[in-house]
C-alpha atoms as a PDB file:
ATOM      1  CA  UNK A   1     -14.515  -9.671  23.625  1.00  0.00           C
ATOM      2  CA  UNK A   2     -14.108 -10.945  20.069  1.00  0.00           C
ATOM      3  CA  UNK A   3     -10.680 -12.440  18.779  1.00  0.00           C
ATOM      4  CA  UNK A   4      -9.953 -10.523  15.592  1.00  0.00           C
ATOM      5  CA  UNK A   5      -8.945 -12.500  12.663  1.00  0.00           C
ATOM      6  CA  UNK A   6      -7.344 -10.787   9.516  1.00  0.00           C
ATOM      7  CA  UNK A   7      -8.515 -12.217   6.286  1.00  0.00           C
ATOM      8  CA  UNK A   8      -6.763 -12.437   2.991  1.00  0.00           C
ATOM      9  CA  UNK A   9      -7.854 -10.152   0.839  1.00  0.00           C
ATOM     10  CA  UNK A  10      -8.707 -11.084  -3.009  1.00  0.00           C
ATOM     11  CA  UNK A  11      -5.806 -10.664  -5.214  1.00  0.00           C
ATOM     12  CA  UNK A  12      -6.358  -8.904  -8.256  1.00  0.00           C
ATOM     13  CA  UNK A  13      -4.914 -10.260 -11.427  1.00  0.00           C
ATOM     14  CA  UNK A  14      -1.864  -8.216 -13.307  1.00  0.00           C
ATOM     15  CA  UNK A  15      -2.249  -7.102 -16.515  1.00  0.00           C
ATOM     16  CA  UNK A  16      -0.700  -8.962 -19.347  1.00  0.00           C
ATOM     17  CA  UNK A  17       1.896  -5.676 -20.339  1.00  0.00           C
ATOM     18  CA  UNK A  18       2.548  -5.585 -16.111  1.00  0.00           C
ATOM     19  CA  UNK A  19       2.964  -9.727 -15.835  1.00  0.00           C
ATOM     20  CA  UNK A  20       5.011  -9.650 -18.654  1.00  0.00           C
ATOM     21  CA  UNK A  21       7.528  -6.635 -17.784  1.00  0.00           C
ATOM     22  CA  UNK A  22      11.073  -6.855 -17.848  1.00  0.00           C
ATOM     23  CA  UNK A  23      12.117  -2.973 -17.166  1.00  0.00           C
ATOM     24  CA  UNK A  24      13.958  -4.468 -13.593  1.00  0.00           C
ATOM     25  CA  UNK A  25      16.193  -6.706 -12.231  1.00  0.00           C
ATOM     26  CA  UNK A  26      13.136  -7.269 -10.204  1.00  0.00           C
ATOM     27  CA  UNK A  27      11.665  -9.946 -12.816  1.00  0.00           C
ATOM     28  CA  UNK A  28      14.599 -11.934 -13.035  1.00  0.00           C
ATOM     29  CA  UNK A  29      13.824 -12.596  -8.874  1.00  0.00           C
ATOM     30  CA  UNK A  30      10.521 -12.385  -8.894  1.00  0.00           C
ATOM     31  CA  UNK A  31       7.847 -15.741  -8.612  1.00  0.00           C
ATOM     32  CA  UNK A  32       5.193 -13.546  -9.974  1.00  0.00           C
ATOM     33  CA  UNK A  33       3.736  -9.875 -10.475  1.00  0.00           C
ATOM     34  CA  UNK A  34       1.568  -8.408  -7.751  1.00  0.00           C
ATOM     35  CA  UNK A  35      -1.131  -5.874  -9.096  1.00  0.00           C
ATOM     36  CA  UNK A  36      -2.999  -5.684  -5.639  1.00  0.00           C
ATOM     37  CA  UNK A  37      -5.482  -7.033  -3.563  1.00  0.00           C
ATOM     38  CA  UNK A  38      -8.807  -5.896  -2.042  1.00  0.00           C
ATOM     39  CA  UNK A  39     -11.654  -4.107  -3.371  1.00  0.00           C
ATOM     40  CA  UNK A  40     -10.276  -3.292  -7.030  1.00  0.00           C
ATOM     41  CA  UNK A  41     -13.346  -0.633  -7.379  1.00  0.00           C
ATOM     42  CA  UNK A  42     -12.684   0.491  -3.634  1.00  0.00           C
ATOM     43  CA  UNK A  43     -12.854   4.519  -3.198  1.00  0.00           C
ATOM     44  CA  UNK A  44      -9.955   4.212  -0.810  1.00  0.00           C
ATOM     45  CA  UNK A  45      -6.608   3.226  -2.142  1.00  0.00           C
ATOM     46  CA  UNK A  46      -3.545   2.158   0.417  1.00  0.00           C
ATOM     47  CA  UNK A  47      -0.186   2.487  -1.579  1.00  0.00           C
ATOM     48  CA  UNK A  48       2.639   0.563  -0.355  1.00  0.00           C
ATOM     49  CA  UNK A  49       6.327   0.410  -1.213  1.00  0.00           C
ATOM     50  CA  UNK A  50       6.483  -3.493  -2.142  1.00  0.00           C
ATOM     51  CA  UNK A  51       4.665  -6.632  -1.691  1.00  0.00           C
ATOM     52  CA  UNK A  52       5.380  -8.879   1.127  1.00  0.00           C
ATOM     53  CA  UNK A  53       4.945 -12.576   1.580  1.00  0.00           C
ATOM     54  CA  UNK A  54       1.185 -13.841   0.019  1.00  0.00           C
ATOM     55  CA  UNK A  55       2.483 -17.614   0.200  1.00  0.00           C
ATOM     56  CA  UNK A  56       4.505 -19.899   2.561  1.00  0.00           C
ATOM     57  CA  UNK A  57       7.257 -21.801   0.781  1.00  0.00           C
ATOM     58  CA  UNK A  58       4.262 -24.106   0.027  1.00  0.00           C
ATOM     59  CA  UNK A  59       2.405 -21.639  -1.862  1.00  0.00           C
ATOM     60  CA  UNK A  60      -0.307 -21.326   0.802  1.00  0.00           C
ATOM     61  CA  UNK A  61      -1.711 -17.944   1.411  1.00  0.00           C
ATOM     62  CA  UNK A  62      -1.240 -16.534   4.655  1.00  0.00           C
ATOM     63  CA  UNK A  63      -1.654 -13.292   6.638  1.00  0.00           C
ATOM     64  CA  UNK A  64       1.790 -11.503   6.983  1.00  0.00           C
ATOM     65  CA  UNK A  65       3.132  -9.082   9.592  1.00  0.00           C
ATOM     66  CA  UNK A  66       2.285  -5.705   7.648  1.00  0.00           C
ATOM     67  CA  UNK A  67      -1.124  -6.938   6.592  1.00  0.00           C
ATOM     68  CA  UNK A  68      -1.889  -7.978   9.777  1.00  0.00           C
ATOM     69  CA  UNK A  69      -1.225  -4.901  11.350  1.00  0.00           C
ATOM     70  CA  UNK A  70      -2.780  -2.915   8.772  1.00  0.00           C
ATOM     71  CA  UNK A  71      -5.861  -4.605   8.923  1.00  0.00           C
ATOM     72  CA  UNK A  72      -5.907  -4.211  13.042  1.00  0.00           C
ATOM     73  CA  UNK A  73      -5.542  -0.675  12.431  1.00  0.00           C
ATOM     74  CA  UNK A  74      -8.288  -0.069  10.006  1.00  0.00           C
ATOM     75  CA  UNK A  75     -10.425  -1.883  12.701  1.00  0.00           C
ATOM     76  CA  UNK A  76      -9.824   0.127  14.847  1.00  0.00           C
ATOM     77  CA  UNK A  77     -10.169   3.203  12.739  1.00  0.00           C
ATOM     78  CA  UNK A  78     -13.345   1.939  11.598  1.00  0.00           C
ATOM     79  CA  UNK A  79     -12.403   1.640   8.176  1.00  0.00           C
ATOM     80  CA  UNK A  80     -14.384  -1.281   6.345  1.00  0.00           C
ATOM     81  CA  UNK A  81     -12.124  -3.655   4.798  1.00  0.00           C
ATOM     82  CA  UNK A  82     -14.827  -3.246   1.712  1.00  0.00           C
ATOM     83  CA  UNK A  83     -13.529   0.213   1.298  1.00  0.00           C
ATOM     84  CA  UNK A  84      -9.944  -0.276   0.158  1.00  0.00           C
ATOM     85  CA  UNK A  85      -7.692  -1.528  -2.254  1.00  0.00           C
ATOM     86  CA  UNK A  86      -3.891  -2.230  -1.577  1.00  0.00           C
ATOM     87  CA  UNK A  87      -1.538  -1.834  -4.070  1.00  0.00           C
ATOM     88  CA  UNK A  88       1.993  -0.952  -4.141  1.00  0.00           C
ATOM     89  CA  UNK A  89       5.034   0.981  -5.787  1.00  0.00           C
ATOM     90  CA  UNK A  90       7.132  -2.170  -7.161  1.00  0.00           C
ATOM     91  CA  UNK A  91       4.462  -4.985  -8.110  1.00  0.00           C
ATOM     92  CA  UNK A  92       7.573  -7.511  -7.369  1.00  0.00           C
ATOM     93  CA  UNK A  93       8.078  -8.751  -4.235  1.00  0.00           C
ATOM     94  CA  UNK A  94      12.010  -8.700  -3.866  1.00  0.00           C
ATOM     95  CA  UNK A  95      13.610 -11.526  -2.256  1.00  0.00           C
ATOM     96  CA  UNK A  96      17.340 -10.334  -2.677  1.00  0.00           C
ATOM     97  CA  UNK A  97      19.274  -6.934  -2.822  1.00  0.00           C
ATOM     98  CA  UNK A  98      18.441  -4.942  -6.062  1.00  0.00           C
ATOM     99  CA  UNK A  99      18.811  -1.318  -7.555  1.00  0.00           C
ATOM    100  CA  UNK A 100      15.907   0.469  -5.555  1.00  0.00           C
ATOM    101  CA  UNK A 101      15.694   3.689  -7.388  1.00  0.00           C
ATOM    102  CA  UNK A 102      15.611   2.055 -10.802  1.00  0.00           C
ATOM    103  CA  UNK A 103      12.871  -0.365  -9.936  1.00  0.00           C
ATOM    104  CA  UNK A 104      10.725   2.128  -8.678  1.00  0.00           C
ATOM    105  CA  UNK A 105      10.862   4.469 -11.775  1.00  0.00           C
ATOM    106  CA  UNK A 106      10.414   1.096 -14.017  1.00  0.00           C
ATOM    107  CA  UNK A 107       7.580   0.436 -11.853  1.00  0.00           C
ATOM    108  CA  UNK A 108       6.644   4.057 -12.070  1.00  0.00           C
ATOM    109  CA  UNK A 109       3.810   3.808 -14.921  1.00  0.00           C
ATOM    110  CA  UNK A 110       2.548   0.583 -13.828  1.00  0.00           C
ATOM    111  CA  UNK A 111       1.400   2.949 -10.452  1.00  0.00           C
ATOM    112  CA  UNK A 112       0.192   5.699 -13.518  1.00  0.00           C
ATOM    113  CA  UNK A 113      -2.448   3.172 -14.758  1.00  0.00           C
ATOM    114  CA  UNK A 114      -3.420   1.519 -12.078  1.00  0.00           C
ATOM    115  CA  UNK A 115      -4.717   5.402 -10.812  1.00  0.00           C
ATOM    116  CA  UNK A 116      -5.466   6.583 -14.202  1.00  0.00           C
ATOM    117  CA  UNK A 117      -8.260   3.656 -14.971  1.00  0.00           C
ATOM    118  CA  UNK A 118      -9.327   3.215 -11.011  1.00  0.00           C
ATOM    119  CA  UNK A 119      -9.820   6.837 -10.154  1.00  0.00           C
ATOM    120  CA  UNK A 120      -9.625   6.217  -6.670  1.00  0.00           C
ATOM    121  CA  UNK A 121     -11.327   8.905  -4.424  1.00  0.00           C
ATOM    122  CA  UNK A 122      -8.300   9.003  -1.634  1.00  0.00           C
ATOM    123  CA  UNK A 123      -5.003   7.371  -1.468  1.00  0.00           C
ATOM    124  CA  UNK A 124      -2.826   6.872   2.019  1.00  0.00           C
ATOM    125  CA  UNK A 125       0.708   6.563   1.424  1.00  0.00           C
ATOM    126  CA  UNK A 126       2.786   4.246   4.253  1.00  0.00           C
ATOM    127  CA  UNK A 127       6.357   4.829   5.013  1.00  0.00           C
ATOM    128  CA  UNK A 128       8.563   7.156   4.119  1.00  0.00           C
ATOM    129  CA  UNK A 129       9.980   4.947   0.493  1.00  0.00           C
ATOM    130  CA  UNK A 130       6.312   6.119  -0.796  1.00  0.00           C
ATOM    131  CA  UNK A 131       6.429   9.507   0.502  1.00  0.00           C
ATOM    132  CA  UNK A 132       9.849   9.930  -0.854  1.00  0.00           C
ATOM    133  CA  UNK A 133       8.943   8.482  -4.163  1.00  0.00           C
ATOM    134  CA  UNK A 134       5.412  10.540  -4.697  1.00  0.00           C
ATOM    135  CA  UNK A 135       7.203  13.783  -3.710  1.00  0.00           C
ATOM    136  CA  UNK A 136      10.748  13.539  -4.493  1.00  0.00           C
ATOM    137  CA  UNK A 137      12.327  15.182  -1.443  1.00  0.00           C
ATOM    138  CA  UNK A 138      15.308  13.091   0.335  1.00  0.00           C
ATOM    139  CA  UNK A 139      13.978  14.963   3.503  1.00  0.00           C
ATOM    140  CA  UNK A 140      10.539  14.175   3.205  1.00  0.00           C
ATOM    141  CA  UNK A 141       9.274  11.783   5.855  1.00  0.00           C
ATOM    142  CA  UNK A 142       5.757  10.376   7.376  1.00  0.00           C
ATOM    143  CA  UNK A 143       6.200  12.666  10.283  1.00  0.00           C
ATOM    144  CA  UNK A 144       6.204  16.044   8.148  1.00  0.00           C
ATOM    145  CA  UNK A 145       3.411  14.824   5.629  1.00  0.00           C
ATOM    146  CA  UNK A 146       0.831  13.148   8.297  1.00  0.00           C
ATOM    147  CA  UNK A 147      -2.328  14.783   9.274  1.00  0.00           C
ATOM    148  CA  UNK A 148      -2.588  16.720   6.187  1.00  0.00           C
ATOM    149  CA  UNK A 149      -3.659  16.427   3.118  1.00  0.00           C
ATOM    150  CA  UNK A 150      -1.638  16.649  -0.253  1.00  0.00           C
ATOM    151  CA  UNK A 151      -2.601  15.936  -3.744  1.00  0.00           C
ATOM    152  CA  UNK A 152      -1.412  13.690  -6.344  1.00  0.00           C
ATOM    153  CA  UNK A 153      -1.917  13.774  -9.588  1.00  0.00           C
ATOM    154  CA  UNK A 154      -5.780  15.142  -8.896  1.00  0.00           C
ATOM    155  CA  UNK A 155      -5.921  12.915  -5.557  1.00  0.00           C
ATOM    156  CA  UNK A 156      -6.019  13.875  -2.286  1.00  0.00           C
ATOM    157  CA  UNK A 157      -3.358  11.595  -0.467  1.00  0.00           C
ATOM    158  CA  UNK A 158      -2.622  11.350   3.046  1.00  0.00           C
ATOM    159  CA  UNK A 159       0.390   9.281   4.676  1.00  0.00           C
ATOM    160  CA  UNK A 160       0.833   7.225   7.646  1.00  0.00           C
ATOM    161  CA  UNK A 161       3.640   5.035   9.095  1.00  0.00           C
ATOM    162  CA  UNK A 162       4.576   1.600   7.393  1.00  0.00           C
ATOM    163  CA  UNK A 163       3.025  -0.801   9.142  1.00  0.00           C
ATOM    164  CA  UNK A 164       6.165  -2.935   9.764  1.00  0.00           C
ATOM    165  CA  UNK A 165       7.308   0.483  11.107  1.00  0.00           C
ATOM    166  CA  UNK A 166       4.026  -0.063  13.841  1.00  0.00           C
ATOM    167  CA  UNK A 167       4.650  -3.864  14.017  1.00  0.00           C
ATOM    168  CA  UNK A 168       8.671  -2.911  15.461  1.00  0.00           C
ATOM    169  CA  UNK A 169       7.456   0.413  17.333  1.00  0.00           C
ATOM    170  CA  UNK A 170       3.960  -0.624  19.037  1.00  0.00           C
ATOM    171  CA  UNK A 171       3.824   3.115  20.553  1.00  0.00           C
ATOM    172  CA  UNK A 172       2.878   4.288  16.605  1.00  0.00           C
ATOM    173  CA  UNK A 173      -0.091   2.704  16.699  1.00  0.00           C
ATOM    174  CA  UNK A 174      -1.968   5.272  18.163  1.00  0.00           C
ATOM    175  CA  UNK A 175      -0.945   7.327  15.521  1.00  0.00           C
ATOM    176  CA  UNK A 176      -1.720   5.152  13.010  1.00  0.00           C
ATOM    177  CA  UNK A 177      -5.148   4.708  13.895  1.00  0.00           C
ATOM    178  CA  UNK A 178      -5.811   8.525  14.048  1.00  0.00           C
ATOM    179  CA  UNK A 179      -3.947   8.933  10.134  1.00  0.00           C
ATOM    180  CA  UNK A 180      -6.826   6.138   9.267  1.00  0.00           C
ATOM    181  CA  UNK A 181      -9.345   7.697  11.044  1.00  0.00           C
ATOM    182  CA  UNK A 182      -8.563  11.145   9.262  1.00  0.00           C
ATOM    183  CA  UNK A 183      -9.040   9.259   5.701  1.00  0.00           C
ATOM    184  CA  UNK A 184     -12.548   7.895   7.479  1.00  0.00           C
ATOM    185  CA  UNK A 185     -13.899  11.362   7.783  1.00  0.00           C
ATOM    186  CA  UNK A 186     -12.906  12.540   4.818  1.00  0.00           C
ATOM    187  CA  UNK A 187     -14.433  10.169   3.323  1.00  0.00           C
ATOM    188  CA  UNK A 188     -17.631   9.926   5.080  1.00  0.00           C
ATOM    189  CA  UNK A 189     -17.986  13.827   4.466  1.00  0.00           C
ATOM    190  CA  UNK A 190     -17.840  13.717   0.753  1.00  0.00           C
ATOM    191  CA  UNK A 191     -20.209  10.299  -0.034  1.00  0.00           C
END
């Protein structure tokens, strides 16, 4: 049996108007602005509410607990890391307390451009902060909007659990392997 061993994934550079922004609280806090990482022409986009840790204290990249996990389950979903590109709703990583709901509409049309000039062909949502901020329902939650698909802003969009969410619950996992797996035949039916 092989050991599996995530990798880092290739960050992609922020804009100039995105490393520059000042719309939150979030850039006073912030070390630097985190556009995404992965395949930036990838079909398949992951969205997630907020980067995590990239760096120790050092500044040396390392594999974090949701990236980890994320990457085990798209292994095991058989989704080729080649495939996808992660990007998120704030492109700051908070390190303190901050006004949620304002930083994610500032961040708001950072998201808008990233889609608008990538034209990704399928986006999966994790957690319920991206469900809740894509389709502005206080009730909405991963467990009402998994296993189907939705459409935003011309994309279809699937969601699955947060993969911290997985990481504190192990008994998700199953289902977050099949919400990958239903983005891998989707996709493999319409290439």
């Amino acid at each position: 049996m092989t050991t599996f061993e995530p990798i880092i994934l290739q960050e992609e550079s922020a804009p100039m108007h995105a490393a520059q922004c000042e719309r939150c609280e979030l850039s006073k806090q912030r070390n630097r602005v985190i556009w995404g990482e992965g395949n930036p022409d990838a079909p398949i986009f992951i969205l997630l509410d907020n980067p995590g840790s990239r760096e120790d204290k050092e500044g040396n990249s390392f594999i974090c607990g949701t990236r980890e996990t994320l990457q085990i389950g798209m292994r095991e979903a058989g989704l080729d890391v080649a495939l996808v590109y992660v990007t998120y709703l704030l492109k700051c990583r908070p390190i303190r307390a901050y006004n949620k709901p304002l930083a994610r509409e500032a961040c708001y049309s950072h998201l808008q451009l990233q889609l608008k000039e990538k034209k990704p062909f399928l986006l999966i949502g994790l957690g319920n902060v991206v469900v809740q901020t894509l389709f502005p329902d206080h009730e909405a939650d991963v467990k009402s909007y998994r296993g189907k698909w939705h459409e935003y802003q011309g994309v279809p969009i699937t969601f699955s659990y947060h993969p911290l969410a997985v990481r504190r619950r192990p008994i998700l996992m199953k289902h977050f392997v099949e919400d990958i797996k239903f983005v891998v035949e989707k996709f493999k039916k319409n290439i």
